[in-house]
C-alpha atoms as a PDB file:
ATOM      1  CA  UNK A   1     128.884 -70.610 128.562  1.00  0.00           C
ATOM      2  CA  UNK A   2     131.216 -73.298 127.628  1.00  0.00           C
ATOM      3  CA  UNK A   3     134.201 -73.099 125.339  1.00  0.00           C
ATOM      4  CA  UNK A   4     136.221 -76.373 125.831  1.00  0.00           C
ATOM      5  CA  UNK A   5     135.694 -79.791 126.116  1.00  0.00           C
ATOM      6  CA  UNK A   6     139.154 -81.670 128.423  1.00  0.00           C
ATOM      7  CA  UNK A   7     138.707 -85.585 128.526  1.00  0.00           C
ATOM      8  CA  UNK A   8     141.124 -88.509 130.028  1.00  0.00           C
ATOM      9  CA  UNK A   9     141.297 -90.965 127.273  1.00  0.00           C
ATOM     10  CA  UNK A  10     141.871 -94.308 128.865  1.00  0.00           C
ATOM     11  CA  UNK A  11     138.756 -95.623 131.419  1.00  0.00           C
ATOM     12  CA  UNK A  12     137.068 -92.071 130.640  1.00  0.00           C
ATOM     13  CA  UNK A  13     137.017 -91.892 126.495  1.00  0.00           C
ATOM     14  CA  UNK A  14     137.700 -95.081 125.790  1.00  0.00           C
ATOM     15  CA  UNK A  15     135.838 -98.047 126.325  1.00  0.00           C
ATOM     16  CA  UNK A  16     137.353-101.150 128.125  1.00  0.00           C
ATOM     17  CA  UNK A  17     138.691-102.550 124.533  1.00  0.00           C
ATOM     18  CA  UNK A  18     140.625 -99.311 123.716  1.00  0.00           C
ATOM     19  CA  UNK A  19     138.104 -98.269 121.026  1.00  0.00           C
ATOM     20  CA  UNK A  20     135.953 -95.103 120.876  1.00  0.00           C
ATOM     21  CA  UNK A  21     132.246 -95.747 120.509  1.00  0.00           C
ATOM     22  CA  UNK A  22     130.635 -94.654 117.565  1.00  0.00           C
ATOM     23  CA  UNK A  23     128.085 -92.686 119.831  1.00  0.00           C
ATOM     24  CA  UNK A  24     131.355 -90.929 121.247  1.00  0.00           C
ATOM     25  CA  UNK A  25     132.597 -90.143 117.934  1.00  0.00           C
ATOM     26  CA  UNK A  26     129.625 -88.104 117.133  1.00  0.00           C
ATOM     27  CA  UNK A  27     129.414 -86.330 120.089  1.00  0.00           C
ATOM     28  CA  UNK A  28     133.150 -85.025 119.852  1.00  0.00           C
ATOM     29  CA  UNK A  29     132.534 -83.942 116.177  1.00  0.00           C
ATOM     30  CA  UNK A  30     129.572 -82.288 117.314  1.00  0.00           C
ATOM     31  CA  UNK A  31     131.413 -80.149 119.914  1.00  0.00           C
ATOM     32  CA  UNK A  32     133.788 -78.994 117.669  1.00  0.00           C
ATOM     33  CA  UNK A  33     130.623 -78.283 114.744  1.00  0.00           C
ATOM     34  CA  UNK A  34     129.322 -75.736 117.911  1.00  0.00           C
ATOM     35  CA  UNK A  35     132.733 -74.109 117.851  1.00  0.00           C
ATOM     36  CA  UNK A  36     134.339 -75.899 121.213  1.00  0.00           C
ATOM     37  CA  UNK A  37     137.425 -76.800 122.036  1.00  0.00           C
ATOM     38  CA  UNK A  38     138.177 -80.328 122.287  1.00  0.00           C
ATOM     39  CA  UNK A  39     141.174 -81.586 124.007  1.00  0.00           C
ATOM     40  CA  UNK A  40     142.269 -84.687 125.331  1.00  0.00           C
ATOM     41  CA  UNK A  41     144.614 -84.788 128.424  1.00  0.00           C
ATOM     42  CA  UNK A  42     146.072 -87.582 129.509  1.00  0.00           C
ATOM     43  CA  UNK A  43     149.027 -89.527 131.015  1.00  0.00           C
ATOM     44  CA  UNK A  44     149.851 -91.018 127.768  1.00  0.00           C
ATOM     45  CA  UNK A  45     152.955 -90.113 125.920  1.00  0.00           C
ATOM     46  CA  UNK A  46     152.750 -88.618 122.137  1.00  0.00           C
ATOM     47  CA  UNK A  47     153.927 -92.258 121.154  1.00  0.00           C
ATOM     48  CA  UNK A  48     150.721 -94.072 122.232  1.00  0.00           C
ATOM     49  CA  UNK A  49     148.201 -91.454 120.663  1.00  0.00           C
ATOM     50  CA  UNK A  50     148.256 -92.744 117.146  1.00  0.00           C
ATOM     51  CA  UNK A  51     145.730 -95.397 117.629  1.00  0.00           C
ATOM     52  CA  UNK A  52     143.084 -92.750 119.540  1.00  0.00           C
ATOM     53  CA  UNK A  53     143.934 -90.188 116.763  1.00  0.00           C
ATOM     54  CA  UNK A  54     142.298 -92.355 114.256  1.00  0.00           C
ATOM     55  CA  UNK A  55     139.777 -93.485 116.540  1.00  0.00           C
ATOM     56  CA  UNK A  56     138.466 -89.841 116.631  1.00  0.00           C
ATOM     57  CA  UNK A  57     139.453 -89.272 113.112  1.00  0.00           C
ATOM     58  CA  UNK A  58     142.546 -86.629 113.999  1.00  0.00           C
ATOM     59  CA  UNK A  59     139.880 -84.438 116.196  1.00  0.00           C
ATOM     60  CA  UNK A  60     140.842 -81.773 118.596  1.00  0.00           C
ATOM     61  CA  UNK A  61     144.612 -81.366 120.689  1.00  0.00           C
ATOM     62  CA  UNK A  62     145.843 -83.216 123.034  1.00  0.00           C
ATOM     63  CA  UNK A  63     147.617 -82.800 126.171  1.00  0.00           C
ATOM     64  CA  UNK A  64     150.056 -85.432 127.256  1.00  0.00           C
ATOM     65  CA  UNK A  65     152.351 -87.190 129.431  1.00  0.00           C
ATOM     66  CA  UNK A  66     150.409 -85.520 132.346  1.00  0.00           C
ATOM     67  CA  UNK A  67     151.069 -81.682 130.973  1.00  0.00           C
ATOM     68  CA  UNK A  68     154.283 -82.406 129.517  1.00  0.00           C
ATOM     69  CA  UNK A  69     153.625 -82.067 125.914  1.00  0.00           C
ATOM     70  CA  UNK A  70     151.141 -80.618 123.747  1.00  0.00           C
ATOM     71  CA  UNK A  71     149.963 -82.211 120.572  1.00  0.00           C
ATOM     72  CA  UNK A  72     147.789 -81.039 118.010  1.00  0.00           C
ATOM     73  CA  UNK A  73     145.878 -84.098 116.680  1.00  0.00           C
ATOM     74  CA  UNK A  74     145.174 -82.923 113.407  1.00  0.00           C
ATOM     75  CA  UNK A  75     148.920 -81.971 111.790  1.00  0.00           C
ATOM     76  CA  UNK A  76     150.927 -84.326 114.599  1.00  0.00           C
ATOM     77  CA  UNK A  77     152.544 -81.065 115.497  1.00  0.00           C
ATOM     78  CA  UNK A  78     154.231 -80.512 119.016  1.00  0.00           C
ATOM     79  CA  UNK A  79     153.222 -77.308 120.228  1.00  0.00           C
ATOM     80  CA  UNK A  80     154.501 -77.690 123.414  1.00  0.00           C
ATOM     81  CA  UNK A  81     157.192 -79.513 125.564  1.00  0.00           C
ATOM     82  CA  UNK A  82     157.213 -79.087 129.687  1.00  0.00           C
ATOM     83  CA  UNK A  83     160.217 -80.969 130.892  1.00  0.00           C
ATOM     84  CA  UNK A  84     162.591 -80.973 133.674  1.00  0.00           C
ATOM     85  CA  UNK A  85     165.820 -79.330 134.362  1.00  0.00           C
ATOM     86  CA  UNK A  86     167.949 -81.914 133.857  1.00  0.00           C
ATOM     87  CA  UNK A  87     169.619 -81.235 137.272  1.00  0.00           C
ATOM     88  CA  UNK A  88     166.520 -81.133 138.755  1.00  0.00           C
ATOM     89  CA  UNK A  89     165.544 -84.427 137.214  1.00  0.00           C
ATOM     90  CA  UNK A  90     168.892 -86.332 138.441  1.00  0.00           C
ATOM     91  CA  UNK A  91     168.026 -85.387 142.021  1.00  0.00           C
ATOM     92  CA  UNK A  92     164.496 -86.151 141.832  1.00  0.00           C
ATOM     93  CA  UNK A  93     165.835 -89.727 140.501  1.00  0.00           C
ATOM     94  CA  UNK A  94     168.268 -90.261 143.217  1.00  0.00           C
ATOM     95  CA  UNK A  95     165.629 -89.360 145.779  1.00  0.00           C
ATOM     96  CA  UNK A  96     163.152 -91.572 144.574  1.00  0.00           C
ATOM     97  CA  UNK A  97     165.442 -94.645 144.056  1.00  0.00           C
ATOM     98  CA  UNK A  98     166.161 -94.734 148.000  1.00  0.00           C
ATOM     99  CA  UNK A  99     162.895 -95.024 148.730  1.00  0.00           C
ATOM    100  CA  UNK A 100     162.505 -98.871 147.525  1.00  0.00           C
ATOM    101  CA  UNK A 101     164.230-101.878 146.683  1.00  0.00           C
ATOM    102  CA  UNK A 102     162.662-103.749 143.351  1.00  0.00           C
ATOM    103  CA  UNK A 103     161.658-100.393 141.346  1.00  0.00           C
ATOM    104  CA  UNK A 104     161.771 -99.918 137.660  1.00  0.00           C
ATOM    105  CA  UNK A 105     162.994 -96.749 136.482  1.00  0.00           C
ATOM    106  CA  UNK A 106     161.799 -94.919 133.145  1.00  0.00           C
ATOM    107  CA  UNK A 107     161.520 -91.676 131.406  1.00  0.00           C
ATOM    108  CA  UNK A 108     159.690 -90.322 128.493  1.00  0.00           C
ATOM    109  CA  UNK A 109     160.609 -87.855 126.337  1.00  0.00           C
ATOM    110  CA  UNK A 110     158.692 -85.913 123.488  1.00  0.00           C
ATOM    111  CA  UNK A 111     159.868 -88.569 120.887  1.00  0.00           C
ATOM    112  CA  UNK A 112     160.581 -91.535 122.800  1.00  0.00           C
ATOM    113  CA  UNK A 113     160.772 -93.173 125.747  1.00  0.00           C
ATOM    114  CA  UNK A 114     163.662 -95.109 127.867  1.00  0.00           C
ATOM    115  CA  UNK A 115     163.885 -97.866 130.671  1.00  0.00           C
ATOM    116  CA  UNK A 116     166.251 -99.835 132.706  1.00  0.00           C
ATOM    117  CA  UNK A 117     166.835-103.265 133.193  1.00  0.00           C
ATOM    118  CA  UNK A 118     163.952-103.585 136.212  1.00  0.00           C
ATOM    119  CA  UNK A 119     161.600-101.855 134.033  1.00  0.00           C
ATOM    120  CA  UNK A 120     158.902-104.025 132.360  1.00  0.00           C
ATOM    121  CA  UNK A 121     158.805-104.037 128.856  1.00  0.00           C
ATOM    122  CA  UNK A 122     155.777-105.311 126.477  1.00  0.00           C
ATOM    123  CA  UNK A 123     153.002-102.890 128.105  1.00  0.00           C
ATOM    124  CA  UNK A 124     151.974-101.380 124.904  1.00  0.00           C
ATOM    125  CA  UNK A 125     152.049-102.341 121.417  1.00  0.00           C
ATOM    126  CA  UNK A 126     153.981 -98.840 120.803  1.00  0.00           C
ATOM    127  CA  UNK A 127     156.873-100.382 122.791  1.00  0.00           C
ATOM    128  CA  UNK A 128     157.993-102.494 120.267  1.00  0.00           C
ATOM    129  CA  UNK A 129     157.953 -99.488 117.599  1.00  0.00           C
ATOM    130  CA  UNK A 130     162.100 -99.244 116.269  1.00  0.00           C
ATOM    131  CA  UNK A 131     163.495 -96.218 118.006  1.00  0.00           C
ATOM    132  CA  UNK A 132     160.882 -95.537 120.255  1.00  0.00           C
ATOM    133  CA  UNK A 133     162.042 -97.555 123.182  1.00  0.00           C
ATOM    134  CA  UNK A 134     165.521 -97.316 124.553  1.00  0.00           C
ATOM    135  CA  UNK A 135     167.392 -99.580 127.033  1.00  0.00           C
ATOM    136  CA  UNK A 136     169.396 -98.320 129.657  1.00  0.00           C
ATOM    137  CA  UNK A 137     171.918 -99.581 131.007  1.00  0.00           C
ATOM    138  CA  UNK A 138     173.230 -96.518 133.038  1.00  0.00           C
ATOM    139  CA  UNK A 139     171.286 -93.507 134.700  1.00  0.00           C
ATOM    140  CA  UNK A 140     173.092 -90.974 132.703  1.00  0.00           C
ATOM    141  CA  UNK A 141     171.262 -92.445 129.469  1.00  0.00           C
ATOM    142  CA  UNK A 142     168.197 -91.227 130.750  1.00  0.00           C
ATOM    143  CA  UNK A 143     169.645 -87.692 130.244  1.00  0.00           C
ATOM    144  CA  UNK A 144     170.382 -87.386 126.300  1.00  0.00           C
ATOM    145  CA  UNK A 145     167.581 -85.677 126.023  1.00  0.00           C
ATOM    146  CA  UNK A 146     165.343 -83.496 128.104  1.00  0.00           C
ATOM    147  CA  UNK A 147     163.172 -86.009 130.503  1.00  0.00           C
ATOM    148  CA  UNK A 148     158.863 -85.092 130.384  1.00  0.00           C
ATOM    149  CA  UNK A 149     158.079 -87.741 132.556  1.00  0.00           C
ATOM    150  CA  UNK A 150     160.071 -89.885 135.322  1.00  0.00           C
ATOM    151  CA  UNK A 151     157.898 -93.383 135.107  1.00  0.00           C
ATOM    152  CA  UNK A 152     158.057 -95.847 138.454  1.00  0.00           C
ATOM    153  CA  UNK A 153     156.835 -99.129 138.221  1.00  0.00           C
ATOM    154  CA  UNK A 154     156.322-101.171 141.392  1.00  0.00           C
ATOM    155  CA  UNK A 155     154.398-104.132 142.538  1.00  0.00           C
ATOM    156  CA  UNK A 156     152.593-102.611 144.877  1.00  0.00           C
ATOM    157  CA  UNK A 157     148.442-101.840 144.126  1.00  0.00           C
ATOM    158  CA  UNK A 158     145.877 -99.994 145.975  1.00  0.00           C
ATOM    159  CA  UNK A 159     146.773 -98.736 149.306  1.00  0.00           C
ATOM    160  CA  UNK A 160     150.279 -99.713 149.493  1.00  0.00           C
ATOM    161  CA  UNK A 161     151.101 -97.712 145.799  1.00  0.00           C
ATOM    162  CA  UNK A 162     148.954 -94.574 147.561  1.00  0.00           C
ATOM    163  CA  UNK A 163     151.852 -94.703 150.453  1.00  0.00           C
ATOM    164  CA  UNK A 164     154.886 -95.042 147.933  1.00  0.00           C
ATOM    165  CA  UNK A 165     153.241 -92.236 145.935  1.00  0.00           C
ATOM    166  CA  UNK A 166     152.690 -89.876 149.260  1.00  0.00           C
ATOM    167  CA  UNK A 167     156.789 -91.263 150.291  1.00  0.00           C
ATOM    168  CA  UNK A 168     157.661 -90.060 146.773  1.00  0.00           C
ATOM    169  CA  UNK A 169     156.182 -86.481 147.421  1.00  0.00           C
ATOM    170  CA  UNK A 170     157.384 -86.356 150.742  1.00  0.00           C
ATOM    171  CA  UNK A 171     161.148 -87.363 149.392  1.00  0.00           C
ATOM    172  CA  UNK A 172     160.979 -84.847 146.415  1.00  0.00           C
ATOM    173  CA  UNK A 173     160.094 -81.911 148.557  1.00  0.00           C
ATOM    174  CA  UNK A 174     158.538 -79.557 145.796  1.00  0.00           C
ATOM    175  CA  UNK A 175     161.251 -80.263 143.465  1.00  0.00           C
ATOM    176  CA  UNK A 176     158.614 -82.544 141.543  1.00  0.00           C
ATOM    177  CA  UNK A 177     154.825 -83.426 140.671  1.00  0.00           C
ATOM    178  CA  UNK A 178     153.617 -86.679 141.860  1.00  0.00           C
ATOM    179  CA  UNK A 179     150.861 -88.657 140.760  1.00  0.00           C
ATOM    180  CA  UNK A 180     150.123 -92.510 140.295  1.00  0.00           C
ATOM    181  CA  UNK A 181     147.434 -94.068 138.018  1.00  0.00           C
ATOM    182  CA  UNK A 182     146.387 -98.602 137.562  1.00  0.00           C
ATOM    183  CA  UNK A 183     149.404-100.638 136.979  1.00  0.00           C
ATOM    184  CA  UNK A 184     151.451 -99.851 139.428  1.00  0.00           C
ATOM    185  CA  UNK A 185     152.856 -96.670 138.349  1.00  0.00           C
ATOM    186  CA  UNK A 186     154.405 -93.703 139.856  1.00  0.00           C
ATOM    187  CA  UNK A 187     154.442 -90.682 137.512  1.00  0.00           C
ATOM    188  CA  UNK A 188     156.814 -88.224 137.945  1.00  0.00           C
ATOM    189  CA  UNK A 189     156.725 -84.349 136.090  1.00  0.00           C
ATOM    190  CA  UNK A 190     158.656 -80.792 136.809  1.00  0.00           C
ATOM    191  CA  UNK A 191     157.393 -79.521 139.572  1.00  0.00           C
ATOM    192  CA  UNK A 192     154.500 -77.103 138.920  1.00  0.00           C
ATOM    193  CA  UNK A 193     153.738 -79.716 135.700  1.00  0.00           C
ATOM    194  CA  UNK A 194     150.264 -81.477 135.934  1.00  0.00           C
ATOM    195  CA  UNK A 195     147.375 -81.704 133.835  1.00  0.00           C
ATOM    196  CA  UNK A 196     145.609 -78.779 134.906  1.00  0.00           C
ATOM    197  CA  UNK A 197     148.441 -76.489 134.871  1.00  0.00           C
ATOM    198  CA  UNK A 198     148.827 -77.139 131.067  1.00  0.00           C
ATOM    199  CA  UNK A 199     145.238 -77.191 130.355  1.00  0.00           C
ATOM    200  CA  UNK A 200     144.646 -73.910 132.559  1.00  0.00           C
ATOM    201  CA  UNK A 201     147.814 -72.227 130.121  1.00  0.00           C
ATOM    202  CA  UNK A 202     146.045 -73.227 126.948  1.00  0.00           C
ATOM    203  CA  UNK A 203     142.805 -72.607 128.176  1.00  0.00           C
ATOM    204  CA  UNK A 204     143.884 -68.983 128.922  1.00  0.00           C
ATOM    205  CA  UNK A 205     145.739 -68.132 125.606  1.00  0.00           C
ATOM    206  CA  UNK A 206     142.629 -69.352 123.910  1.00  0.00           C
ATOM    207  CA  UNK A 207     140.354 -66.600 126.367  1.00  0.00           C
ATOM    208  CA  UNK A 208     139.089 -69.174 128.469  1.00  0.00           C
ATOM    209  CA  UNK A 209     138.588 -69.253 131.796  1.00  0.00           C
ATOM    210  CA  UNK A 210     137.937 -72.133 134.317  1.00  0.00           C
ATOM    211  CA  UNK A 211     134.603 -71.432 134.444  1.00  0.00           C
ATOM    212  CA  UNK A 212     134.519 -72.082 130.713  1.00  0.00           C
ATOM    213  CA  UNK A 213     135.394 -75.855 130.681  1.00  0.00           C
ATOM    214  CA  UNK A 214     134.336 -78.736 131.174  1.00  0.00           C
ATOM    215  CA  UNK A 215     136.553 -81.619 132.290  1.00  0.00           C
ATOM    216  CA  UNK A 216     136.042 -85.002 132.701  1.00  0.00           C
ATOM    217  CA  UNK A 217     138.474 -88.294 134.533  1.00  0.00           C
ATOM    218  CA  UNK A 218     138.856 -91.352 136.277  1.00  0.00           C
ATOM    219  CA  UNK A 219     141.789 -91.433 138.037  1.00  0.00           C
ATOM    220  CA  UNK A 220     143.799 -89.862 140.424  1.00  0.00           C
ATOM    221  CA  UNK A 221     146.134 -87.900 137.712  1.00  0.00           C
ATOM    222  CA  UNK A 222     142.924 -86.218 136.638  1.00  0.00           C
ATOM    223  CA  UNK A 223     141.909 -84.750 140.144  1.00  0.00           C
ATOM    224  CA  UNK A 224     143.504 -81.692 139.521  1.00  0.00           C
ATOM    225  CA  UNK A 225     142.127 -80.906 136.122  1.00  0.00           C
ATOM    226  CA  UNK A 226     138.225 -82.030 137.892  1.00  0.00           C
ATOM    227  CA  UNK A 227     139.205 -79.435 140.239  1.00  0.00           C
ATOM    228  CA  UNK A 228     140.061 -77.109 138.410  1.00  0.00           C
ATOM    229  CA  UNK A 229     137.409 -77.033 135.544  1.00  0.00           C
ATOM    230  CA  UNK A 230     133.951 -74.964 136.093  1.00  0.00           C
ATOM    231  CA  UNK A 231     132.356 -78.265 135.780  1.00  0.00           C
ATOM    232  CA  UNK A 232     134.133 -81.921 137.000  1.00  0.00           C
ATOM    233  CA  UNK A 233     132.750 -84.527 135.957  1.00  0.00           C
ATOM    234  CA  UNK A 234     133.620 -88.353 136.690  1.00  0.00           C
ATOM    235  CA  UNK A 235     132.686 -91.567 134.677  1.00  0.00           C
ATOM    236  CA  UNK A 236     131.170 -94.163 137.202  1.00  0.00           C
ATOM    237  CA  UNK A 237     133.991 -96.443 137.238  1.00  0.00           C
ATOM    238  CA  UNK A 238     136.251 -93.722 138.357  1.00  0.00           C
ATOM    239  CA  UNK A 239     138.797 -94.038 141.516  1.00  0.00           C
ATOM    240  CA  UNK A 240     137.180 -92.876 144.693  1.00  0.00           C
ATOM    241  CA  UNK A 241     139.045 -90.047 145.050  1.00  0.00           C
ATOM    242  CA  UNK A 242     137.669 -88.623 142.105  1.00  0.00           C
ATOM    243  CA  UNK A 243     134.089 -89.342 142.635  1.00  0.00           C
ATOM    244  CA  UNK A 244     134.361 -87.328 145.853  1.00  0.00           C
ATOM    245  CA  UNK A 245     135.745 -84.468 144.094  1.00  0.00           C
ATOM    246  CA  UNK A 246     134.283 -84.251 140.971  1.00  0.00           C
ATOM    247  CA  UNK A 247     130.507 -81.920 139.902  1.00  0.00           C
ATOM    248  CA  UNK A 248     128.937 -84.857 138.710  1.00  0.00           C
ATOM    249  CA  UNK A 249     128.787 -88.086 137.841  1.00  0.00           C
ATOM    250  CA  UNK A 250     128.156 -89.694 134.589  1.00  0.00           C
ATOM    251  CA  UNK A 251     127.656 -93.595 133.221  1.00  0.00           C
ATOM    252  CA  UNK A 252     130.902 -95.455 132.613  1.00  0.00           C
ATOM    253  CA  UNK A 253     133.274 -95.512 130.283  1.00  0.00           C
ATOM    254  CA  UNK A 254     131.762 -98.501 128.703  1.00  0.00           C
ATOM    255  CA  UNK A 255     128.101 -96.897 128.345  1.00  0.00           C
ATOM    256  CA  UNK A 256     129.263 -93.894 126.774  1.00  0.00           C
ATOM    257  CA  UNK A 257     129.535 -91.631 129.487  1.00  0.00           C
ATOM    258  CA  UNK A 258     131.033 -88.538 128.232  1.00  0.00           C
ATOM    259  CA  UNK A 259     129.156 -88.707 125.128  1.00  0.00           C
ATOM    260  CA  UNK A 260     125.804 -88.485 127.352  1.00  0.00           C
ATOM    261  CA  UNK A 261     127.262 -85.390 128.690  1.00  0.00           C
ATOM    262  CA  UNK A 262     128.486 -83.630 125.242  1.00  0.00           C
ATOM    263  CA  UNK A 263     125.136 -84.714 123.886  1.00  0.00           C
ATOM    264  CA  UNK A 264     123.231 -82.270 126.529  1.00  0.00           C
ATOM    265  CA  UNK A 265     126.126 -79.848 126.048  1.00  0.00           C
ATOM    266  CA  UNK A 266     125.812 -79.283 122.606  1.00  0.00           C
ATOM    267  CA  UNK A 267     121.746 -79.389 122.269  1.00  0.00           C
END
């Protein structure tokens, strides 16, 4: 029997454009008309949400920043923040910036977000928003208030951002969670902090177990959660990684792929 619905947004939910399908948008209301669970869980921070909250018409909660923070879609309400020590979250700074010449350093908080001077700016629309973003201009800035995320941009794609990430685990020795996703980014939470581990934690207050859900990704940040879930299930433009691990595999993104599988879920 199944009791909740997890879903990446971006490259799983959404389509290419950034919009949810109308197909989609039934099958979501129709889980939660059976009494499921919806949740999305993502990488994104609360900040970019708003645009997917009306998308979906202010359905279900959402797990962001990678397990960091906990948003109910409906009132806007943070129900939940995971963040670093702040200790913790120098060292795991310091560590990482010896790895590399040419990195850009950022964190995210649960109400904002700030970058240094190597960080690229203009990724999202919600960058520009007036006292979202923050510049930088010394590390202990990043710590006025507690840091969700650590965010490292590089150059590097494909094989050569996989080594950087596996450096970056090797260099924060436990201390930290490590996971990269497109862009050329490094994402960086507590140790022990990952999308499963929230999802797991609200899935259990809620008397749900693994068994009980139903999770679906693209990318490596949502391996653990595929894992983890009584039934993974991966888009068909997903990373490699994923398609390996995951129960099953869906159509894309772009042909409604998790609404195929809600549609059979939910009769």
């Amino acid at each position: 029997m199944v009791k909740m619905v997890a879903t990446d947004i971006d490259g799983t939910l959404l389509r290419s454009d950034q919009t949810v399908s109308d197909r989609t948008r039934r099958a979501v209301e129709a889980v939660e008309d059976a009494g499921l669970t919806f949740m999305l869980v993502t990488g994104r921070p609360p900040r970019w949400l708003a645009p997917v909250q009306e998308e979906l018409d202010h359905h279900g909660i959402a797990i962001c920043a990678n397990g960091g923070v906990v948003l109910d879609l409906r009132t806007g309400e943070v129900l939940e923040v995971n963040a670093f020590a702040e200790d913790t979250a120098r060292e795991v700074l310091g560590r990482v910036r010896d790895l590399a010449a040419g990195l850009g350093f950022g964190v995210e908080w649960a109400d904002g977000f700030a970058h240094d001077p190597s960080y690229p700016r203009g990724l999202r629309q919600s960058e520009s928003v007036p006292g979202a973003v923050h510049d930088v201009t010394d590390d202990d800035q990043f710590f006025d208030r507690p840091v969700v995320k650590l965010l490292v941009r590089t150059e590097d794609q494909g094989e050569a951002l996989e080594d950087l990430a596996g450096r970056a685990v090797q260099a924060t020795d436990g201390l930290a969670t490590v996971t990269w996703s497109m862009g050329g980014l490094l994402e960086i939470s507590a140790a022990g902090v990952n999308k499963a581990s929230t999802l797991a934690r609200f899935a259990q207050q809620r008397d749900a177990d693994s068994g009980e859900v139903v999770a679906f990704g693209d990318m490596p940040n949502d391996l653990q959660m595929l894992s983890w879930a009584g039934r993974g299930v991966a888009v068909a433009n997903a990373h490699p990684l994923i398609l390996d691990a995951a129960d099953e595999h869906t159509a894309s993104n772009d042909e409604d792929g998790v609404a195929r599988v809600l549609e059979r879920l939910v009769g």
